[in-house]
N, C-alpha and C. Protein backbone atom coordinates (compact mmCIF):
# COMPACT_ATOMS: atom_id res chain seq x y z
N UNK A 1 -22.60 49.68 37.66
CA UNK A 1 -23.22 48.40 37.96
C UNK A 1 -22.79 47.38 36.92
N UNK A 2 -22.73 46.25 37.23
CA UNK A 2 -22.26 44.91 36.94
C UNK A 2 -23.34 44.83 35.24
N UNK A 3 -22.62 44.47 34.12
CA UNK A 3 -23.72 44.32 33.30
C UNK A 3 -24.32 42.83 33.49
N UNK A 4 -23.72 42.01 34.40
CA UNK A 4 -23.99 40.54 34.29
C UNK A 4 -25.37 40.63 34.94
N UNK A 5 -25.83 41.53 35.62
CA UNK A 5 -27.09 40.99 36.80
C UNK A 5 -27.91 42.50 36.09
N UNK A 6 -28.94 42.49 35.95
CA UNK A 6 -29.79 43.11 35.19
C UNK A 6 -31.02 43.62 36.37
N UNK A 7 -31.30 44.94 36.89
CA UNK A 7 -32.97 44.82 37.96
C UNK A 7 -33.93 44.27 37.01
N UNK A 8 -34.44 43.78 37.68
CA UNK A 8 -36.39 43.71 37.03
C UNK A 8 -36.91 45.09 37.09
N UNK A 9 -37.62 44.72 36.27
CA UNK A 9 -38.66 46.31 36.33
C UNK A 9 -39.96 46.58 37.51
N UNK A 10 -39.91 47.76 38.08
CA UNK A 10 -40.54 47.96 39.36
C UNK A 10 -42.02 48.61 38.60
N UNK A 11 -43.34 48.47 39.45
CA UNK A 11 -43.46 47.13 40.37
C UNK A 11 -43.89 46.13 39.64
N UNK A 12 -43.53 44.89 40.35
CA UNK A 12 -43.22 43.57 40.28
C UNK A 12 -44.89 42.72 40.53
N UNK A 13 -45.47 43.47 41.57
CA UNK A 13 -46.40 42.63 42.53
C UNK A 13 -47.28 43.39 43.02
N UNK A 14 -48.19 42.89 43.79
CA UNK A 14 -48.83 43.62 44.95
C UNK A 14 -48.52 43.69 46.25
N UNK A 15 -48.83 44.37 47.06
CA UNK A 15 -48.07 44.48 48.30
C UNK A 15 -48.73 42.80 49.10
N UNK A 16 -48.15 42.74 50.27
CA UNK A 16 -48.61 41.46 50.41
C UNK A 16 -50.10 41.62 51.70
N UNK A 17 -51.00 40.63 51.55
CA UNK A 17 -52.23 41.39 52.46
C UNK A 17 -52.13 41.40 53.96
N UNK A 18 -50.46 41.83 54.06
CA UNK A 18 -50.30 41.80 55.73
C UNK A 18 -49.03 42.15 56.02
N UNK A 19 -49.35 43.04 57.16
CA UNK A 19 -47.87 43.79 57.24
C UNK A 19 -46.65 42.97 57.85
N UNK A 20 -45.85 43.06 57.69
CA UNK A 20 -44.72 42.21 57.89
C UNK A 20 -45.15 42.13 59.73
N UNK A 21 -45.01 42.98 60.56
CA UNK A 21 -45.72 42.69 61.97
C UNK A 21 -46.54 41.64 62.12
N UNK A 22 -47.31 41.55 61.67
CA UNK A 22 -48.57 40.34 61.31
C UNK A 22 -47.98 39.08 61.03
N UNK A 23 -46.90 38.57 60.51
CA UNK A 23 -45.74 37.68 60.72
C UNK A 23 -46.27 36.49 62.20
N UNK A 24 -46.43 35.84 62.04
CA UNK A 24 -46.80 34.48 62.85
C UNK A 24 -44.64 34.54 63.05
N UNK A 25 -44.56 34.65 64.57
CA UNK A 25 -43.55 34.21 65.04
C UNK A 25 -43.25 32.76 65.64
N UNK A 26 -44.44 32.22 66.36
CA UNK A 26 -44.00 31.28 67.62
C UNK A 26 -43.60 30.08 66.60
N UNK A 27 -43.05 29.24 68.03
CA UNK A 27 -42.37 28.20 67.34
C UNK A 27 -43.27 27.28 66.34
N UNK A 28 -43.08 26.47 65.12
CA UNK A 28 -43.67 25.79 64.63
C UNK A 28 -44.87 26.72 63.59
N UNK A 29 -44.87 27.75 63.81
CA UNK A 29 -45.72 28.71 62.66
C UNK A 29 -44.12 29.30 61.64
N UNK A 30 -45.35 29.50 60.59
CA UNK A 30 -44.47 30.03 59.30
C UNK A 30 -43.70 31.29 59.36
N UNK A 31 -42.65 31.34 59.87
CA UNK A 31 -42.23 33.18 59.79
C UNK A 31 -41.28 33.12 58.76
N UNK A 32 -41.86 34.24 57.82
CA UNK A 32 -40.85 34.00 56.78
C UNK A 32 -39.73 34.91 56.77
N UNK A 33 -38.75 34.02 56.45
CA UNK A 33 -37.40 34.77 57.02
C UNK A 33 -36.20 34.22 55.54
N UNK A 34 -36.22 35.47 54.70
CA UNK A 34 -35.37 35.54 53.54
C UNK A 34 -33.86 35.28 54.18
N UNK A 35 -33.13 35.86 55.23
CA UNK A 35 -32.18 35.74 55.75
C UNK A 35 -31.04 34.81 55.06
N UNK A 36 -31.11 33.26 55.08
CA UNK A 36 -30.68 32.37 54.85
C UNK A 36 -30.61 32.45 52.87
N UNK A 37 -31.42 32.96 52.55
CA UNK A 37 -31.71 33.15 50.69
C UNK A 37 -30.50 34.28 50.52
N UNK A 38 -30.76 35.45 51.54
CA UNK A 38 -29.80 36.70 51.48
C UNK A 38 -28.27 36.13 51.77
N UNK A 39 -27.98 35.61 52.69
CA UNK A 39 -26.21 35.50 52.92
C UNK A 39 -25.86 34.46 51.72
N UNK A 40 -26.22 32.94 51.32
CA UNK A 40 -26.31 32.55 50.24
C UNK A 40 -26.26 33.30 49.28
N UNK A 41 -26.71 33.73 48.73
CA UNK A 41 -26.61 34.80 47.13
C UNK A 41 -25.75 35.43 47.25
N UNK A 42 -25.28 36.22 48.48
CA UNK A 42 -24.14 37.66 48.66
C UNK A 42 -23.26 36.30 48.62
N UNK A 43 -22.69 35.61 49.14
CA UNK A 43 -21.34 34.32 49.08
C UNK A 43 -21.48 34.15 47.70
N UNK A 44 -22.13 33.64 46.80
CA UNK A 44 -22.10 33.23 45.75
C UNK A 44 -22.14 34.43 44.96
N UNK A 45 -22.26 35.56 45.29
CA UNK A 45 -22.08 36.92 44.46
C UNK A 45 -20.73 37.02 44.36
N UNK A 46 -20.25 37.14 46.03
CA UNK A 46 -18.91 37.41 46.06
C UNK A 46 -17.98 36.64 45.71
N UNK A 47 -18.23 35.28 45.03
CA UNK A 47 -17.19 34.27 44.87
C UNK A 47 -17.04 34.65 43.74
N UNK A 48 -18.01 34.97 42.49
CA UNK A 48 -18.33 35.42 41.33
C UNK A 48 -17.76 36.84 40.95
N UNK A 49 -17.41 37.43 41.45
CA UNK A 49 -16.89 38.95 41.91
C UNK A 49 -17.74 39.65 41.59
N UNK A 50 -18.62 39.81 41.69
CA UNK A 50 -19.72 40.79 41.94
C UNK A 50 -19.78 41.38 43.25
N UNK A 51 -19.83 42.22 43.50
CA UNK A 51 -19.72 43.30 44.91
C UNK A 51 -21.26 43.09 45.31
N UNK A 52 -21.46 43.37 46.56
CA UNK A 52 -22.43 43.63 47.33
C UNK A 52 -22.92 44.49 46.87
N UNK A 53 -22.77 45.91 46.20
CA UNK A 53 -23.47 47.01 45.75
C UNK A 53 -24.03 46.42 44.61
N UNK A 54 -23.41 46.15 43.65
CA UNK A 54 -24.18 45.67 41.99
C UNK A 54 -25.16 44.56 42.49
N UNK A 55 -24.54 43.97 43.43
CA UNK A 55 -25.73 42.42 43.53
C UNK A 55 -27.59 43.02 44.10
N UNK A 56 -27.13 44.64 45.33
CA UNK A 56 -28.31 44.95 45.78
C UNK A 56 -29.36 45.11 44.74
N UNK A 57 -29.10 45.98 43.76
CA UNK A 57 -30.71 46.03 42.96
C UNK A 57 -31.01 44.65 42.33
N UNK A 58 -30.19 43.77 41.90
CA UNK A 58 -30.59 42.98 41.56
C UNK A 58 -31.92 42.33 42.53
N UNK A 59 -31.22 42.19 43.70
CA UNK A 59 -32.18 41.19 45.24
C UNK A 59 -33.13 41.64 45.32
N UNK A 60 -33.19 43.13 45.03
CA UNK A 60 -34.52 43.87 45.66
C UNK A 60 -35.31 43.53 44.30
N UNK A 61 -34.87 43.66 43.41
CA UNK A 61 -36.24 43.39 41.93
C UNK A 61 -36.43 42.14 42.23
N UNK A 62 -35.43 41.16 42.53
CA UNK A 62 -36.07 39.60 42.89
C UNK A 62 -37.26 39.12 43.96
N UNK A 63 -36.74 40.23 45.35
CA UNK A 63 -37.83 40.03 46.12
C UNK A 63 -39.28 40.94 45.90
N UNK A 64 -38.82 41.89 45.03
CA UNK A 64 -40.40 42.21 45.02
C UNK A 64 -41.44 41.12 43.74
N UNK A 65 -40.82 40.20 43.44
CA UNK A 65 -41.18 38.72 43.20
C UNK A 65 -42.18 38.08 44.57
N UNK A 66 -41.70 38.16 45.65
CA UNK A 66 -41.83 37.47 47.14
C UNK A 66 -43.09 37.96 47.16
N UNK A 67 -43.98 38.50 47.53
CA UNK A 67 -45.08 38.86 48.13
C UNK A 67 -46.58 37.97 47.11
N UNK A 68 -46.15 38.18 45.89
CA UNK A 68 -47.64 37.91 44.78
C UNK A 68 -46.91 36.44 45.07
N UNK A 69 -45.86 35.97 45.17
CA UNK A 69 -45.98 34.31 45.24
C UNK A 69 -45.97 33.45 46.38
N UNK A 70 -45.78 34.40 47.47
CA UNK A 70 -46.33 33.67 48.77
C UNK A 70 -47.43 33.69 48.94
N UNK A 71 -48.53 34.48 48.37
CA UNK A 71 -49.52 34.74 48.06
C UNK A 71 -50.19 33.78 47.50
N UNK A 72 -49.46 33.50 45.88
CA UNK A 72 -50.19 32.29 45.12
C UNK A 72 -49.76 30.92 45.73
N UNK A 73 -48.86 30.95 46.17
CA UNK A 73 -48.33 29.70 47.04
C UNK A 73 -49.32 28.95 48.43
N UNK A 74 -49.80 29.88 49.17
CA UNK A 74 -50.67 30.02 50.24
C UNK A 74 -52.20 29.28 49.60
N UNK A 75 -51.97 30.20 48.71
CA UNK A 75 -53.50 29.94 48.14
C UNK A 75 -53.30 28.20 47.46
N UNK A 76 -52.44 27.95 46.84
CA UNK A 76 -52.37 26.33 46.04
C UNK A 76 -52.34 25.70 47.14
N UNK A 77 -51.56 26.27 48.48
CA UNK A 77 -51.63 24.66 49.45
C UNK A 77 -53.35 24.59 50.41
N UNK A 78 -53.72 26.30 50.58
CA UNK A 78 -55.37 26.04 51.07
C UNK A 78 -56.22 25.29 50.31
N UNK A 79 -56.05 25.48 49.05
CA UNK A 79 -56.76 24.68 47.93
C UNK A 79 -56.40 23.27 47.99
N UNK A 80 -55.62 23.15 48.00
CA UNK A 80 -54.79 21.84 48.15
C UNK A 80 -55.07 21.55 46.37
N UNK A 81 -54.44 22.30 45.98
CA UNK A 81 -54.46 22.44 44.20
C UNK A 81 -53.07 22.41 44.14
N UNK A 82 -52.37 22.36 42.78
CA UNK A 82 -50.51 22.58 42.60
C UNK A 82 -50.46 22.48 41.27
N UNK A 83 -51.54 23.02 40.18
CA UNK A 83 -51.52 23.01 38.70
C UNK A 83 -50.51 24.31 38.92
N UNK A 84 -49.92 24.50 37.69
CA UNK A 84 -48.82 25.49 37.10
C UNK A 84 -49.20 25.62 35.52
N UNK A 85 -48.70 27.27 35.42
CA UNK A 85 -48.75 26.78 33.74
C UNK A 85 -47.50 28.08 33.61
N UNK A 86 -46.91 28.36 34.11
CA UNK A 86 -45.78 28.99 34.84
C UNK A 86 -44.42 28.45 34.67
N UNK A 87 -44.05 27.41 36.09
CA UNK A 87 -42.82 27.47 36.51
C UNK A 87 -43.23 25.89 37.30
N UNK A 88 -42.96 24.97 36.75
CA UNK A 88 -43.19 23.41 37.13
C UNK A 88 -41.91 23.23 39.04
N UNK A 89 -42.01 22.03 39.36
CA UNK A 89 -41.33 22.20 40.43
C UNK A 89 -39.81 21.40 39.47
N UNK A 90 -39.97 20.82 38.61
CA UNK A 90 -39.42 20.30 37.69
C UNK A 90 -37.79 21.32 37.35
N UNK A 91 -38.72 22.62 36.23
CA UNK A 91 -37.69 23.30 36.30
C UNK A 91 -37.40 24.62 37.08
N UNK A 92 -38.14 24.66 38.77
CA UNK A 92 -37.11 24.99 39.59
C UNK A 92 -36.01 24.33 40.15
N UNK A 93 -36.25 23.05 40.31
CA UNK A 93 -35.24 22.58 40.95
C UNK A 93 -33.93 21.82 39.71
N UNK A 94 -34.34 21.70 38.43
CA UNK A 94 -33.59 22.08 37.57
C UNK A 94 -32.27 23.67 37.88
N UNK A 95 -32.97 24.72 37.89
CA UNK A 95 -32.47 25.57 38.45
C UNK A 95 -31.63 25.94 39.32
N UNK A 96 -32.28 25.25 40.72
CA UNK A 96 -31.47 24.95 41.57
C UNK A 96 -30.33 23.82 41.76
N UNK A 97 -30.63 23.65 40.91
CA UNK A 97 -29.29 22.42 40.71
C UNK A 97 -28.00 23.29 39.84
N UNK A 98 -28.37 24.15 39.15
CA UNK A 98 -27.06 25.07 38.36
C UNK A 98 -26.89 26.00 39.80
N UNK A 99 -27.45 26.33 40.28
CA UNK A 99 -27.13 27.15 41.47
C UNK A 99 -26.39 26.54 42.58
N UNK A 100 -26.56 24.94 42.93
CA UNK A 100 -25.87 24.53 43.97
C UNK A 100 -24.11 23.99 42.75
N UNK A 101 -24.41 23.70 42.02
CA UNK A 101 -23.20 23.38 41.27
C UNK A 101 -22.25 24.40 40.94
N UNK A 102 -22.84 25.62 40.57
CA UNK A 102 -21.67 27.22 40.49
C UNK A 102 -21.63 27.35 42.22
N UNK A 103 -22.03 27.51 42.93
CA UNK A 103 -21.08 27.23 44.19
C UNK A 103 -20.41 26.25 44.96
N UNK A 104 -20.85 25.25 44.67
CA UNK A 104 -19.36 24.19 44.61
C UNK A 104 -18.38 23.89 44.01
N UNK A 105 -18.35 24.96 43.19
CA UNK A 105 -17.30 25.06 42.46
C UNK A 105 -16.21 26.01 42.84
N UNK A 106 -16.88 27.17 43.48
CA UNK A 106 -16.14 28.32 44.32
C UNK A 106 -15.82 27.65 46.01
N UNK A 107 -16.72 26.36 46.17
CA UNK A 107 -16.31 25.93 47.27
C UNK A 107 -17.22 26.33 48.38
N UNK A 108 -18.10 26.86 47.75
CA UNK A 108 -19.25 27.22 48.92
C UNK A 108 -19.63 26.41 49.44
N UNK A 109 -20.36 26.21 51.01
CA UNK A 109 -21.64 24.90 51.44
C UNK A 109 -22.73 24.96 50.79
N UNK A 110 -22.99 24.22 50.25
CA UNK A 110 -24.67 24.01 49.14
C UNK A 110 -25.28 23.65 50.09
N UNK A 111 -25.30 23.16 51.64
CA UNK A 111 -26.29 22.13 52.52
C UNK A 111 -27.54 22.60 52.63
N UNK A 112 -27.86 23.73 52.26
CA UNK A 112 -29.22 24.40 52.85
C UNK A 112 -29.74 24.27 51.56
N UNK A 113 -29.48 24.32 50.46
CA UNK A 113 -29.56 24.36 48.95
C UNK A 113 -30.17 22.89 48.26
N UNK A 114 -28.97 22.31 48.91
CA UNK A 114 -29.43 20.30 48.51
C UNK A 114 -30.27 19.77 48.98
N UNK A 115 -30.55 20.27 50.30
CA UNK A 115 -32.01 19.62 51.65
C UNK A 115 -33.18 20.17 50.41
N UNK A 116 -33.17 21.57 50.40
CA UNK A 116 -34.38 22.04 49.71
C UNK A 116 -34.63 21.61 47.78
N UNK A 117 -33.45 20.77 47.52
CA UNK A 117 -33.29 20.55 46.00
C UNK A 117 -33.42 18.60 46.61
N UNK A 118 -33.13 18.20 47.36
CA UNK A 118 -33.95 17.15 47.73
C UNK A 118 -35.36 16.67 48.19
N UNK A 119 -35.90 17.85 48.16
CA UNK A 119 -37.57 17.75 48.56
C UNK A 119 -37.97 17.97 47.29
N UNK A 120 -37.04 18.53 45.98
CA UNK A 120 -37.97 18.81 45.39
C UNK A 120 -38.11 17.78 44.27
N UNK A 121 -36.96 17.09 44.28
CA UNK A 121 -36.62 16.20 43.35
C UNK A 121 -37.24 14.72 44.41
N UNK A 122 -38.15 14.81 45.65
CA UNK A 122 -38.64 13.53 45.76
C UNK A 122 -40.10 13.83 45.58
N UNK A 123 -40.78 15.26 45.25
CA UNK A 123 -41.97 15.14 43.99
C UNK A 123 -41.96 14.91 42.92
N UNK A 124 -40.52 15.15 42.16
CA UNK A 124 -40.49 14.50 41.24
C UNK A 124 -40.51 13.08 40.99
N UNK A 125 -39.67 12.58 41.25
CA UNK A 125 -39.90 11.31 41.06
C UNK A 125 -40.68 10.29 41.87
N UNK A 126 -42.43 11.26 42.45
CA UNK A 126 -42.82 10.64 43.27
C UNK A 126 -44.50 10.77 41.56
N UNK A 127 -43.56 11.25 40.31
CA UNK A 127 -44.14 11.74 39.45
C UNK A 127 -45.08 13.31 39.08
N UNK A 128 -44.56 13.80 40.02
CA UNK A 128 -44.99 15.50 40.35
C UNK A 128 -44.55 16.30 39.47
N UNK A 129 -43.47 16.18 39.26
CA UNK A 129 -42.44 17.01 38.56
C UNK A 129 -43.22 18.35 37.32
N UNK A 130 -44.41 18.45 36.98
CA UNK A 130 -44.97 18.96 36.20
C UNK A 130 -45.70 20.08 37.12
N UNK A 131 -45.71 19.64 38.07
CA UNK A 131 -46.71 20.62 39.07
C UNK A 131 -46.03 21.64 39.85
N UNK A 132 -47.19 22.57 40.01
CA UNK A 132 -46.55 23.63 41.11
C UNK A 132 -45.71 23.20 42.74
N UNK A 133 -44.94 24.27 42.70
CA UNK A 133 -43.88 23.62 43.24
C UNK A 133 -44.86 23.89 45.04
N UNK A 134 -45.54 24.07 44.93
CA UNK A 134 -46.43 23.90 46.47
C UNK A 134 -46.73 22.46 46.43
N UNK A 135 -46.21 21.28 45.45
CA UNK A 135 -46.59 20.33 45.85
C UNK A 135 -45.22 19.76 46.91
N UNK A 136 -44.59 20.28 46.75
CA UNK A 136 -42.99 20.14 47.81
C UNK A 136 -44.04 19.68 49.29
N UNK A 137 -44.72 21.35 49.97
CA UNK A 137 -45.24 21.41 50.64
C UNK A 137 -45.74 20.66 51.27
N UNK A 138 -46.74 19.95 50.16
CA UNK A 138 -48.02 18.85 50.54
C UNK A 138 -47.09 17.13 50.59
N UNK A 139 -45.76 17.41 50.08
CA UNK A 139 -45.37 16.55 50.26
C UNK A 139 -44.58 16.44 51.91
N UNK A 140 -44.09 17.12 52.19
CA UNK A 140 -43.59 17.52 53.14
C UNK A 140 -44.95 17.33 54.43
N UNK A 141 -46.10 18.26 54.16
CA UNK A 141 -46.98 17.54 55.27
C UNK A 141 -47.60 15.99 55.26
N UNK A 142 -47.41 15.44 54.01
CA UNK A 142 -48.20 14.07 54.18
C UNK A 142 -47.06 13.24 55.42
N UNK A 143 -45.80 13.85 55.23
CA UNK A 143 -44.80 12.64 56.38
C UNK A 143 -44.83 13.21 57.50
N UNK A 144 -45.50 14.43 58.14
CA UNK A 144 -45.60 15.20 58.95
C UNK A 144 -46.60 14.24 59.98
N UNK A 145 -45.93 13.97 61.69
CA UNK A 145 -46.51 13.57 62.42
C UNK A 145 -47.56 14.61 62.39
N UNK A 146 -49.40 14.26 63.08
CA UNK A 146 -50.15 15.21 63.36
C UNK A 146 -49.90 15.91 64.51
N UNK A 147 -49.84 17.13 64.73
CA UNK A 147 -49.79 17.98 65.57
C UNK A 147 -50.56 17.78 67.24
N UNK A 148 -50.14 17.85 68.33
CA UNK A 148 -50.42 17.40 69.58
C UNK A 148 -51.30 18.72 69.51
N UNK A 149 -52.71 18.07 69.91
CA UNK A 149 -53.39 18.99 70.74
C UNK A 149 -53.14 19.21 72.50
């Protein structure tokens, strides 16, 4: 294995309080679908020469990350709370900005990358930037037509 990419140490989280079945499919509900996170990372693995094998343990210690923060995530937008003392939306999308820049450099499409590093950088400078990044969210529903009954 690659010494560049390191696993996290297992376990990570709690399981999440619902089995992946339980998944809200229909249109306009939340189904969460890593998919688009997964082919992204393997392109930018492979541009990097990292193989698909060394990159797997890495993904899997990352996603067992996924469950305790969709979790705390769920919970900041029911609350309609977005304090952090963590991980600001500030420097994720800091983050994500070294991430869309090492693959434009290999020539990758960043488009799915920049949409979501443009929501996050218009809480910032909507003065958010300190807060949990569920304020993306709440930003995202305030321009949200209301839903047709």
């Amino acid at each position: 294995m690659s010494s560049r990419l390191t696993p996290l140490p297992r376990p990570l989280s709690r399981r999440p309080p619902w089995p992946p079945s339980a998944w809200p499919s229909a249109p306009g509900r939340c189904a969460a679908r890593p998919d688009a996170a997964l082919l992204e990372s393997c392109a930018s693995a492979l541009a990097e020469g990292i193989t698909g094998a060394e990159l797997a343990p890495f993904a899997i210690s990352i996603a067992g990350l996924l469950p305790s923060s969709i979790t705390e995530h769920a919970d900041q937008v029911d609350r309609e709370r977005s304090e952090t003392d963590i991980s600001p939306v500030s420097i994720i999308a800091a983050g994500l900005a070294h991430v869309v820049e090492a693959a434009e450099r290999r020539g990758l499409d960043t488009s799915v990358q920049r949409a979501a590093h443009a929501q996050m950088q218009r809480s910032i400078d909507a003065g958010h930037g300190d807060l949990d990044a569920s304020i993306v969210t709440a930003a995202l529903l305030a321009d949200a037509a209301p839903a047709a009954t």
